[in-house]
PDB file of N, CA and C in Angstrom:
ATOM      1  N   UNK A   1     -27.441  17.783 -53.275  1.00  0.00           N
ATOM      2  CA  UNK A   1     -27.946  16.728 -54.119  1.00  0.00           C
ATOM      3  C   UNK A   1     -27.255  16.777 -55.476  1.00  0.00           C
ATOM      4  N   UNK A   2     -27.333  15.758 -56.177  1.00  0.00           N
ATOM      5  CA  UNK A   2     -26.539  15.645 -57.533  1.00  0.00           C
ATOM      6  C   UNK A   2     -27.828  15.273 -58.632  1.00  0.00           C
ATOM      7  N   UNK A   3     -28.117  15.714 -59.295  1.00  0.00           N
ATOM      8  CA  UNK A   3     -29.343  15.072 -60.411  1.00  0.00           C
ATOM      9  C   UNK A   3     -28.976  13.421 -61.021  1.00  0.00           C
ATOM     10  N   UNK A   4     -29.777  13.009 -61.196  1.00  0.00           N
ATOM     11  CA  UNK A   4     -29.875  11.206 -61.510  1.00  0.00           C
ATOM     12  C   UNK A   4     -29.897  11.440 -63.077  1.00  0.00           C
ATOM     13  N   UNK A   5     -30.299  12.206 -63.532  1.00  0.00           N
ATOM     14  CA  UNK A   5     -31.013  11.890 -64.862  1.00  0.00           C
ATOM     15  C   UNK A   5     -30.069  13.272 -65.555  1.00  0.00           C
ATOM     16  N   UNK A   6     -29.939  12.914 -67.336  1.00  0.00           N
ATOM     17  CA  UNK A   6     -29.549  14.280 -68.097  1.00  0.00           C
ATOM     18  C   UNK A   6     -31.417  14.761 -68.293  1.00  0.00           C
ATOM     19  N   UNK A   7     -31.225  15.889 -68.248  1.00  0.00           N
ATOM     20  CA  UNK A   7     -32.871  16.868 -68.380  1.00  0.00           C
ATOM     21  C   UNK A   7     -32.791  18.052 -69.343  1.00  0.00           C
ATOM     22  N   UNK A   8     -33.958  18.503 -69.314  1.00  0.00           N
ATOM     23  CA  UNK A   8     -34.045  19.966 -69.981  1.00  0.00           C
ATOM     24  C   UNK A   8     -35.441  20.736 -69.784  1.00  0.00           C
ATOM     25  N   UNK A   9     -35.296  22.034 -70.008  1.00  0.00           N
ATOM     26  CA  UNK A   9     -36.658  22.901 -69.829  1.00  0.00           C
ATOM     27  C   UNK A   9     -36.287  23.862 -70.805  1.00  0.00           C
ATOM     28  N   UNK A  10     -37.209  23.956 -71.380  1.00  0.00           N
ATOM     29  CA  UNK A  10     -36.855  25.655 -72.321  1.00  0.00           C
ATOM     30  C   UNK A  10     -37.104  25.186 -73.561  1.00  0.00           C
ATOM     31  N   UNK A  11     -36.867  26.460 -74.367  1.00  0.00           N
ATOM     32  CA  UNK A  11     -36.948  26.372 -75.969  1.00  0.00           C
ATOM     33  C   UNK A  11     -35.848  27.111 -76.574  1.00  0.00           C
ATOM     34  N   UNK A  12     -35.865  27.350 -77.741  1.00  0.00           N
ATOM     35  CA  UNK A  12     -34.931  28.079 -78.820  1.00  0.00           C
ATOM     36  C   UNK A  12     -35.442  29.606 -78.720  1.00  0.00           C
ATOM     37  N   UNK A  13     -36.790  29.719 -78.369  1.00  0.00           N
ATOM     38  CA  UNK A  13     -37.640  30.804 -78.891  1.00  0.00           C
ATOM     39  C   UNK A  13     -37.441  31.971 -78.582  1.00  0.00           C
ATOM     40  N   UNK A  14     -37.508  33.521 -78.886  1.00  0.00           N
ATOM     41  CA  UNK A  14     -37.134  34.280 -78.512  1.00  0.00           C
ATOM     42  C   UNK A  14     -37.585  34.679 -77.337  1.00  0.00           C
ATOM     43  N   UNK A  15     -36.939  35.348 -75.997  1.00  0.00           N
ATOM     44  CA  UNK A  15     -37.173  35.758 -74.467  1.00  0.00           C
ATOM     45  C   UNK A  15     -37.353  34.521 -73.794  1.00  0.00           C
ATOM     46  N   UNK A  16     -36.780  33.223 -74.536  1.00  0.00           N
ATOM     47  CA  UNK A  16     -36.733  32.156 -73.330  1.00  0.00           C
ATOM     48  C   UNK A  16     -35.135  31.658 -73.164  1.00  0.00           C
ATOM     49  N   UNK A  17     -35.139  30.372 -72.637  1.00  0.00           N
ATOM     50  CA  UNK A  17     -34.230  29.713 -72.387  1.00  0.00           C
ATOM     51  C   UNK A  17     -34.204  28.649 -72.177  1.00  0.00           C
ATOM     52  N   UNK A  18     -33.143  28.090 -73.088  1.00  0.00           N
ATOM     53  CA  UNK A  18     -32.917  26.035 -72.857  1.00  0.00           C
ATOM     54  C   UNK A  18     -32.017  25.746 -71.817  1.00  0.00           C
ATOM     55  N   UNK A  19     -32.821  25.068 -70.772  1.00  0.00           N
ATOM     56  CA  UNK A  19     -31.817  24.983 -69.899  1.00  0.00           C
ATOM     57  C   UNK A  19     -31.207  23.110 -69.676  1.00  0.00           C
ATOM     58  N   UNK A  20     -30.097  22.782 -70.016  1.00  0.00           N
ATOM     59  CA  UNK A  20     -29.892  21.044 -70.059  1.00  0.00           C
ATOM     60  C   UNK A  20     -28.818  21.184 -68.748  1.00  0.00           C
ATOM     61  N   UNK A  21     -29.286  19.803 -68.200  1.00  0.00           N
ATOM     62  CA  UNK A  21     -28.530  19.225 -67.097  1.00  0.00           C
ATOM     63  C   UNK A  21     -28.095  17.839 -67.064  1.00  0.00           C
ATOM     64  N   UNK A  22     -26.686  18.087 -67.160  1.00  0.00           N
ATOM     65  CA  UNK A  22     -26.234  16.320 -66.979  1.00  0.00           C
ATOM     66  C   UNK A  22     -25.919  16.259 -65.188  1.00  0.00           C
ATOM     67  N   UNK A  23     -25.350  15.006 -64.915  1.00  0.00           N
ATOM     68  CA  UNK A  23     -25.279  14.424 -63.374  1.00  0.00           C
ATOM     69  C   UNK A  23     -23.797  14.555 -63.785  1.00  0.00           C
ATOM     70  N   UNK A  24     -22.654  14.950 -62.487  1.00  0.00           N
ATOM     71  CA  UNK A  24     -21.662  14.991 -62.990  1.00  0.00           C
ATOM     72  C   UNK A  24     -21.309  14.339 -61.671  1.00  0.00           C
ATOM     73  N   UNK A  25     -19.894  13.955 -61.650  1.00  0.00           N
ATOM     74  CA  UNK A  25     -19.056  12.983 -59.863  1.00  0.00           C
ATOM     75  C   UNK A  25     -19.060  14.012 -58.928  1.00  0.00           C
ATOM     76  N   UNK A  26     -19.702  13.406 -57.781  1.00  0.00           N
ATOM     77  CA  UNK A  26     -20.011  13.937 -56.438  1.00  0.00           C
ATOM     78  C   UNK A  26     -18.149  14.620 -55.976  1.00  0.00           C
ATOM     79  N   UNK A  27     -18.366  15.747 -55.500  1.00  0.00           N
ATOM     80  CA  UNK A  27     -17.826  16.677 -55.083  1.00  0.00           C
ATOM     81  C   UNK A  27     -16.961  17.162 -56.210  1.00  0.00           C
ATOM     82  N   UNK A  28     -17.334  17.339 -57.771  1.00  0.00           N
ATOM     83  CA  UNK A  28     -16.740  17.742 -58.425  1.00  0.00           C
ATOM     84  C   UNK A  28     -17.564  19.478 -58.535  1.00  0.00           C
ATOM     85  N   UNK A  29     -18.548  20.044 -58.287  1.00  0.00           N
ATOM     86  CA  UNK A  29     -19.101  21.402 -58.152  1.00  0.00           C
ATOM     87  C   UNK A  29     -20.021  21.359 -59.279  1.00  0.00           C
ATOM     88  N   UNK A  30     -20.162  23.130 -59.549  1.00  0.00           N
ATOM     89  CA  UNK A  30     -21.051  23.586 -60.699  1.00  0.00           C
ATOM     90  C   UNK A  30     -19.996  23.792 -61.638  1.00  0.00           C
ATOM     91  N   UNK A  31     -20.505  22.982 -62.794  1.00  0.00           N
ATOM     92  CA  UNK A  31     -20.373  23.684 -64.223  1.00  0.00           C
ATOM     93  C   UNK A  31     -21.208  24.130 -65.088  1.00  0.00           C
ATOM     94  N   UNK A  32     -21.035  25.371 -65.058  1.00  0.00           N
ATOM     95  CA  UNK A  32     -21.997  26.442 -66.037  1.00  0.00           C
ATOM     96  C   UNK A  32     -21.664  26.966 -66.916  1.00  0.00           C
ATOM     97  N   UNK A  33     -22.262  26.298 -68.253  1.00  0.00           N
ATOM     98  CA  UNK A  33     -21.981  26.969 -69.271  1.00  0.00           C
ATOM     99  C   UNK A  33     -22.818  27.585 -70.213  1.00  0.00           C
ATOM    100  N   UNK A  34     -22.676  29.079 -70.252  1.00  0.00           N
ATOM    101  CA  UNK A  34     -23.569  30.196 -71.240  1.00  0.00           C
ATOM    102  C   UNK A  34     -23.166  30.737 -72.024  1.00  0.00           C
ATOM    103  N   UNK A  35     -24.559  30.692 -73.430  1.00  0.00           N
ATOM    104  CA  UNK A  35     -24.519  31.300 -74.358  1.00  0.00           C
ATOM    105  C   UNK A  35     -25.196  31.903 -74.374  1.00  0.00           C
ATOM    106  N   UNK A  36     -25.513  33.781 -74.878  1.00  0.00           N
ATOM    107  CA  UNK A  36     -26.714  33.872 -74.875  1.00  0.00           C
ATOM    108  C   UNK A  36     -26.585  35.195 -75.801  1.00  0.00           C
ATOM    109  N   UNK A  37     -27.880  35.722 -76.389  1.00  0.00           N
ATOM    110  CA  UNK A  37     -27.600  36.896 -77.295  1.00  0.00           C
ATOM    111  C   UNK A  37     -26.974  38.341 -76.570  1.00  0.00           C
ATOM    112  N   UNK A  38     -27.093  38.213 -75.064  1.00  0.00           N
ATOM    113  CA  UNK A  38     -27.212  39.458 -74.818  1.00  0.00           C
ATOM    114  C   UNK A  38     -26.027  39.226 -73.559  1.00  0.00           C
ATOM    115  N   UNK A  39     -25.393  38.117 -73.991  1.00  0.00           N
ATOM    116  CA  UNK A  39     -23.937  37.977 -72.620  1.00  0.00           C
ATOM    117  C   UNK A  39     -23.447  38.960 -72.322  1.00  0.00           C
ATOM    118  N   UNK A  40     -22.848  39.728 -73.076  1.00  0.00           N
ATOM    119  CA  UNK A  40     -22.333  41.008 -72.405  1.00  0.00           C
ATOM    120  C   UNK A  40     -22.770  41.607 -71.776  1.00  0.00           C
ATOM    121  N   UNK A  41     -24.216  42.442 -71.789  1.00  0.00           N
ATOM    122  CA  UNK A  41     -25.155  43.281 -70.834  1.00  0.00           C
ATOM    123  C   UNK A  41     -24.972  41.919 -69.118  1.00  0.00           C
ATOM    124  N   UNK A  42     -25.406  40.976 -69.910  1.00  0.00           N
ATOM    125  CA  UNK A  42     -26.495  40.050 -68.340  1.00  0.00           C
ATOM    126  C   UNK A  42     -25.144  38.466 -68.291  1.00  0.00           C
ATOM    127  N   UNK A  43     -24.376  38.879 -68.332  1.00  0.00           N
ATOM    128  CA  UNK A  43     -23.811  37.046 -68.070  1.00  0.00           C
ATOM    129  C   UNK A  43     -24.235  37.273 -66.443  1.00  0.00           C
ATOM    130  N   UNK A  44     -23.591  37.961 -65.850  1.00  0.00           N
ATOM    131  CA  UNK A  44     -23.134  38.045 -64.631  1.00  0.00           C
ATOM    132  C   UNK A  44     -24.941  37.693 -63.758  1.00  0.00           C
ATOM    133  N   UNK A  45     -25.840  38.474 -64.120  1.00  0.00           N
ATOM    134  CA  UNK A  45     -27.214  38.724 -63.895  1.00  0.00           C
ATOM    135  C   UNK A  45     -27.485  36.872 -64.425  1.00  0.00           C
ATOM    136  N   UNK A  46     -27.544  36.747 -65.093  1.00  0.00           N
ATOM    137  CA  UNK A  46     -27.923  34.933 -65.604  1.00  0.00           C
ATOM    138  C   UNK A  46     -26.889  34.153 -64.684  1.00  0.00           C
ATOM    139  N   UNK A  47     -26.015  33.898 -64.212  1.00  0.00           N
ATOM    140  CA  UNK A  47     -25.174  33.400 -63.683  1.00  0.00           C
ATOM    141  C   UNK A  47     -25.467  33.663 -62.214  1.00  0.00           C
ATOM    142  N   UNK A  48     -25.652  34.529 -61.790  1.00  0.00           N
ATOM    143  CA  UNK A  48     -26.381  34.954 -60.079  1.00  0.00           C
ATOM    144  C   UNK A  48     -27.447  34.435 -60.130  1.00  0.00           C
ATOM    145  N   UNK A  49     -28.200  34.331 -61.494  1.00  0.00           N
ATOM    146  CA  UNK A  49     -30.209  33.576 -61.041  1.00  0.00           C
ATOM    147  C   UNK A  49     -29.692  32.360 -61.177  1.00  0.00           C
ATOM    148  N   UNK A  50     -29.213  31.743 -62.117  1.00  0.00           N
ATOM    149  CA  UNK A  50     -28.993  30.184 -61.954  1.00  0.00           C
ATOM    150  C   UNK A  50     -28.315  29.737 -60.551  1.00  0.00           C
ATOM    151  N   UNK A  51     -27.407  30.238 -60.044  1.00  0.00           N
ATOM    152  CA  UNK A  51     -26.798  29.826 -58.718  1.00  0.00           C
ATOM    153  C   UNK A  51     -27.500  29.962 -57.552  1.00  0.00           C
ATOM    154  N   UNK A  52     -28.981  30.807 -57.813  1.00  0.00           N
ATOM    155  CA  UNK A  52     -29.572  31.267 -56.539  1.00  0.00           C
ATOM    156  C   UNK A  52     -30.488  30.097 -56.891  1.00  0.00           C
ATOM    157  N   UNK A  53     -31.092  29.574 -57.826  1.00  0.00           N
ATOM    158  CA  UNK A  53     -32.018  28.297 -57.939  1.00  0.00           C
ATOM    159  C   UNK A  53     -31.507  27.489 -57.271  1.00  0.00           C
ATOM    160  N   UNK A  54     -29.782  26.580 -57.800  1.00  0.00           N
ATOM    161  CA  UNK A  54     -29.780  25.176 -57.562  1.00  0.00           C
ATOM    162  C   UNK A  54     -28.638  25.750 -56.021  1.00  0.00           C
ATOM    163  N   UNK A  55     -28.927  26.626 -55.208  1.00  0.00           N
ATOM    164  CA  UNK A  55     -28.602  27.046 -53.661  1.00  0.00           C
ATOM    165  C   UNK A  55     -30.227  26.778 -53.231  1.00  0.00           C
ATOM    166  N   UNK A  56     -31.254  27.343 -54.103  1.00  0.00           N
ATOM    167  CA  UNK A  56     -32.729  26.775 -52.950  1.00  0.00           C
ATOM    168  C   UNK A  56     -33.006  25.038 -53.125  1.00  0.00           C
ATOM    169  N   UNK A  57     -32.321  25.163 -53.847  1.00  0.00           N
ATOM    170  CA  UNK A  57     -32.811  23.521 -54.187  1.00  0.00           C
ATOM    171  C   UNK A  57     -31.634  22.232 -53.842  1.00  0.00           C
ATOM    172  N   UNK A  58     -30.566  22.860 -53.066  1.00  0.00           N
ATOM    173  CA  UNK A  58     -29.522  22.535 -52.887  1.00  0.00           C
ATOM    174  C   UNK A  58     -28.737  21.447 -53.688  1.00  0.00           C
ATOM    175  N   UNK A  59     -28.511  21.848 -55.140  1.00  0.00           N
ATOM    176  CA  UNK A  59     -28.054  21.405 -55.917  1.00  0.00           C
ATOM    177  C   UNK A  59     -26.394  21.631 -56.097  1.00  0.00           C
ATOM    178  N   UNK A  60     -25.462  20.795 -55.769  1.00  0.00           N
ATOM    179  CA  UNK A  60     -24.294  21.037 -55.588  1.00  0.00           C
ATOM    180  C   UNK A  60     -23.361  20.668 -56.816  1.00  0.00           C
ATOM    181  N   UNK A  61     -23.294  19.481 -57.417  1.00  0.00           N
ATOM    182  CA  UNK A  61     -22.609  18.717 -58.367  1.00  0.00           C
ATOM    183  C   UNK A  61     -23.513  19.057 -59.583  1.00  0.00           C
ATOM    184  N   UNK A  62     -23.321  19.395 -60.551  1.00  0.00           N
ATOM    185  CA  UNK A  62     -23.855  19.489 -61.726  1.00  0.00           C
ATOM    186  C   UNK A  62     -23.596  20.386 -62.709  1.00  0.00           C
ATOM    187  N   UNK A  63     -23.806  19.608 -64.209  1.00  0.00           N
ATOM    188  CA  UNK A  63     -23.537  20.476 -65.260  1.00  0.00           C
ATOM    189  C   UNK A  63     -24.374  20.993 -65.767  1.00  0.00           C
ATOM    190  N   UNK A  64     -24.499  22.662 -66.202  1.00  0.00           N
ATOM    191  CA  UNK A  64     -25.561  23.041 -66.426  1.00  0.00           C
ATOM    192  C   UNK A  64     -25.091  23.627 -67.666  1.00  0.00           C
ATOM    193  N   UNK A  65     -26.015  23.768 -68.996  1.00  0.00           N
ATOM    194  CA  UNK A  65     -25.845  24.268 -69.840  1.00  0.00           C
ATOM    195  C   UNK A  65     -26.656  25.134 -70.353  1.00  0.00           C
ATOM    196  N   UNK A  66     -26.738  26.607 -70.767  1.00  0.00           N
ATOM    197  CA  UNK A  66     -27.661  27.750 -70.439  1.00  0.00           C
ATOM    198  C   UNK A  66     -27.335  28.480 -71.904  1.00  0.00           C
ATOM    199  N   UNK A  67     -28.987  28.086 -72.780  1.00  0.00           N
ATOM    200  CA  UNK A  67     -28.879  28.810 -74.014  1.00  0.00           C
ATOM    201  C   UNK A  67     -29.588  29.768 -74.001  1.00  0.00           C
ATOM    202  N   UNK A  68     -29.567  31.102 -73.753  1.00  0.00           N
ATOM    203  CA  UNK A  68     -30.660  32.246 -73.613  1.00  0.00           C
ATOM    204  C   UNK A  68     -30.402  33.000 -74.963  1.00  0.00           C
ATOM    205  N   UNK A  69     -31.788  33.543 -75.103  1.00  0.00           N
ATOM    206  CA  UNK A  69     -32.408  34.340 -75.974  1.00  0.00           C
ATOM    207  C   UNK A  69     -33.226  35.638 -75.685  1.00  0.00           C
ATOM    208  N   UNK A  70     -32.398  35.638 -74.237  1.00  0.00           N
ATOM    209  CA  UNK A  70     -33.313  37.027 -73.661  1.00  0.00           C
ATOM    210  C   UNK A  70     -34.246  36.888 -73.064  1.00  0.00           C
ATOM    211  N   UNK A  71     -34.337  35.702 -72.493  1.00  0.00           N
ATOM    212  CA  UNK A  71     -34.906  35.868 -70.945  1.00  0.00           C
ATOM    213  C   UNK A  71     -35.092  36.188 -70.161  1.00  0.00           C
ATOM    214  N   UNK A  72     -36.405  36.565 -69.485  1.00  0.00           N
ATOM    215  CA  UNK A  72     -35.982  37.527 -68.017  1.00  0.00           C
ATOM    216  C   UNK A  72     -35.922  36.556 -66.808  1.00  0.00           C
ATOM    217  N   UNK A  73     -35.935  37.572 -66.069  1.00  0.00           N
ATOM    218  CA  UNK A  73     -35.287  36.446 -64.901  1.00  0.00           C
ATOM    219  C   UNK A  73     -36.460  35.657 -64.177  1.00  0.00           C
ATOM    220  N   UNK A  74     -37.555  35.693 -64.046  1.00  0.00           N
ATOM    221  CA  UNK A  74     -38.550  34.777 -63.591  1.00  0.00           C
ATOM    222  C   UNK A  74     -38.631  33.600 -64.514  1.00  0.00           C
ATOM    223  N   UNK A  75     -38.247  33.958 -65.774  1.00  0.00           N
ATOM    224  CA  UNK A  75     -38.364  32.237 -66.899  1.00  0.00           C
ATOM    225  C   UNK A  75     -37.021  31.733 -66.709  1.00  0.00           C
ATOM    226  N   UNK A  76     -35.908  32.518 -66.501  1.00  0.00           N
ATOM    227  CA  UNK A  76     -34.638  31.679 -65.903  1.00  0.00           C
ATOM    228  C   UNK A  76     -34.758  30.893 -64.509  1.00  0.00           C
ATOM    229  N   UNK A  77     -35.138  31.048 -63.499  1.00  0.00           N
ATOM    230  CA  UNK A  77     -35.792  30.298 -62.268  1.00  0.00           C
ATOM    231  C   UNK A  77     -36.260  29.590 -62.767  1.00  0.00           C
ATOM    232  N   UNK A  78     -37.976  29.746 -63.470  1.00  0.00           N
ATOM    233  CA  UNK A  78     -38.560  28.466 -63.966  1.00  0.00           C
ATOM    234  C   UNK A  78     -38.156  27.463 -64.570  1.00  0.00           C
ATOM    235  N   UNK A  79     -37.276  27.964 -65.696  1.00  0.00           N
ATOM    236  CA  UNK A  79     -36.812  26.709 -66.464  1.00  0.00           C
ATOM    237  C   UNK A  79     -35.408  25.963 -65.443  1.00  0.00           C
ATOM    238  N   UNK A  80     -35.147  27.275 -64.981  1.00  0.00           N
ATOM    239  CA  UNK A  80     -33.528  25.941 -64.091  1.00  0.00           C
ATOM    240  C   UNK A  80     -34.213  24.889 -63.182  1.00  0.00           C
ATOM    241  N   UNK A  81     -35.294  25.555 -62.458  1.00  0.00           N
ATOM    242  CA  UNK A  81     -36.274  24.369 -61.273  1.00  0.00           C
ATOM    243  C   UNK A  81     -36.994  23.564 -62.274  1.00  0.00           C
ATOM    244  N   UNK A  82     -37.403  24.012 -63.246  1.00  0.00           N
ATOM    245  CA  UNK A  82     -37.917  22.594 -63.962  1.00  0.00           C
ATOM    246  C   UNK A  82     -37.295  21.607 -64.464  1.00  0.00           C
ATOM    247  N   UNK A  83     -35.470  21.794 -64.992  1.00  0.00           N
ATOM    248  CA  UNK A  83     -34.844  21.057 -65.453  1.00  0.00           C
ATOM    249  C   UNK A  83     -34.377  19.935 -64.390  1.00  0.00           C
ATOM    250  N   UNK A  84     -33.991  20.395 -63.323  1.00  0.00           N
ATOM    251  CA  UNK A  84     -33.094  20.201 -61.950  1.00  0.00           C
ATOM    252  C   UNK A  84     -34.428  19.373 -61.373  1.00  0.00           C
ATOM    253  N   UNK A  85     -35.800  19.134 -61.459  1.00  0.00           N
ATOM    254  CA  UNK A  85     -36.683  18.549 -60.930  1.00  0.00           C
ATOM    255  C   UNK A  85     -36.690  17.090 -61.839  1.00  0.00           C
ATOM    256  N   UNK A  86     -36.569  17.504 -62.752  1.00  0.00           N
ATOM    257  CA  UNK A  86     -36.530  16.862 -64.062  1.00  0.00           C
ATOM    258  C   UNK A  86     -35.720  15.731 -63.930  1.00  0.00           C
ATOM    259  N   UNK A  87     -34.066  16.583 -63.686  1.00  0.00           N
ATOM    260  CA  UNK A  87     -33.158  15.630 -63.274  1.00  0.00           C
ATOM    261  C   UNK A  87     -32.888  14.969 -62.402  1.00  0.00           C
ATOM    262  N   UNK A  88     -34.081  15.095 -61.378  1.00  0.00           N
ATOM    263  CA  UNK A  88     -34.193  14.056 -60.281  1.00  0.00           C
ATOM    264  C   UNK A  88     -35.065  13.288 -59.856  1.00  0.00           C
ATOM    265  N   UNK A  89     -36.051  13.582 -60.772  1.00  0.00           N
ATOM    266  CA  UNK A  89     -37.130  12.090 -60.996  1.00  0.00           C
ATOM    267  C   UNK A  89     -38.183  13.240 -59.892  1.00  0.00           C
ATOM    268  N   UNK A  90     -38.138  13.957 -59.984  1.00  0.00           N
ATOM    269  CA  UNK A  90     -39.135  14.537 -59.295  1.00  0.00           C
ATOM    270  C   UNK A  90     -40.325  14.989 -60.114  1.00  0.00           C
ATOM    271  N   UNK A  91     -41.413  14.451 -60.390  1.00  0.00           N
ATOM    272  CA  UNK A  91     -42.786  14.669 -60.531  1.00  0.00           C
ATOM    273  C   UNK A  91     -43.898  15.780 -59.729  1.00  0.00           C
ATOM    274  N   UNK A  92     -43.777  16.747 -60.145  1.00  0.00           N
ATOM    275  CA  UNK A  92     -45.209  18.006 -59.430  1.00  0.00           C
ATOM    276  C   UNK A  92     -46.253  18.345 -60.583  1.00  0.00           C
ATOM    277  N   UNK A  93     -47.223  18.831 -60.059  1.00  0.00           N
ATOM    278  CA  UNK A  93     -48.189  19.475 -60.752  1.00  0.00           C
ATOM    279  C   UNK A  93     -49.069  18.473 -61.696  1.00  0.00           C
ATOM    280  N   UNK A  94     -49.553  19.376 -62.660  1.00  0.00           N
ATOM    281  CA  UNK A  94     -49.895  18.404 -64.191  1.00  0.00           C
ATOM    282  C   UNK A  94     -49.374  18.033 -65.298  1.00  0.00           C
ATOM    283  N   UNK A  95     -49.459  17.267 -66.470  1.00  0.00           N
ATOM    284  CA  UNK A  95     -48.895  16.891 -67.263  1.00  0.00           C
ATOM    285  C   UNK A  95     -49.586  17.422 -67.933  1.00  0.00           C
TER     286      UNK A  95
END
């Protein structure tokens, strides 16, 4: 799937993460791009959780842009599935 919509989940705040998604041309792949305080220790670790999200969610085409502040890895899942839901007009839960 390719996302319809540009999205986002996350904050600035410390131990989270902003996660933004634009829609990019079908069979062009993932683009991932990270910043984060602690890249050196965890790119590789942030870069394996984001790819294991939009693989369950079979997200193929898209740009992802990944501002961490030291996140662990259960709020990196959350916020990538919330953005990527986001970006596809998909509605769950409550408001």
């Amino acid at each position: 799937m390719t996302p319809k919509f540009k999205a986002q989940a996350g904050t600035f705040e410390s131990s989270d993460i902003m996660v933004l998604i634009e829609p990019i041309s079908e069979k062009t792949g993932r683009q991932i791009d990270i910043s984060s305080t602690v890249i050196l220790q965890f790119e590789e670790d942030i870069k394996t959780t984001i790819n294991q999200v939009l693989d369950e969610l079979d997200i193929q085409d898209v740009h992802l842009i990944a501002k961490d502040k030291g996140a662990l890895t259960p709020t990196i899942k959350a916020r990538v599935e919330a953005a990527v839901k986001r970006s596809l007009g998909i509605q769950e839960g409550t408001m």
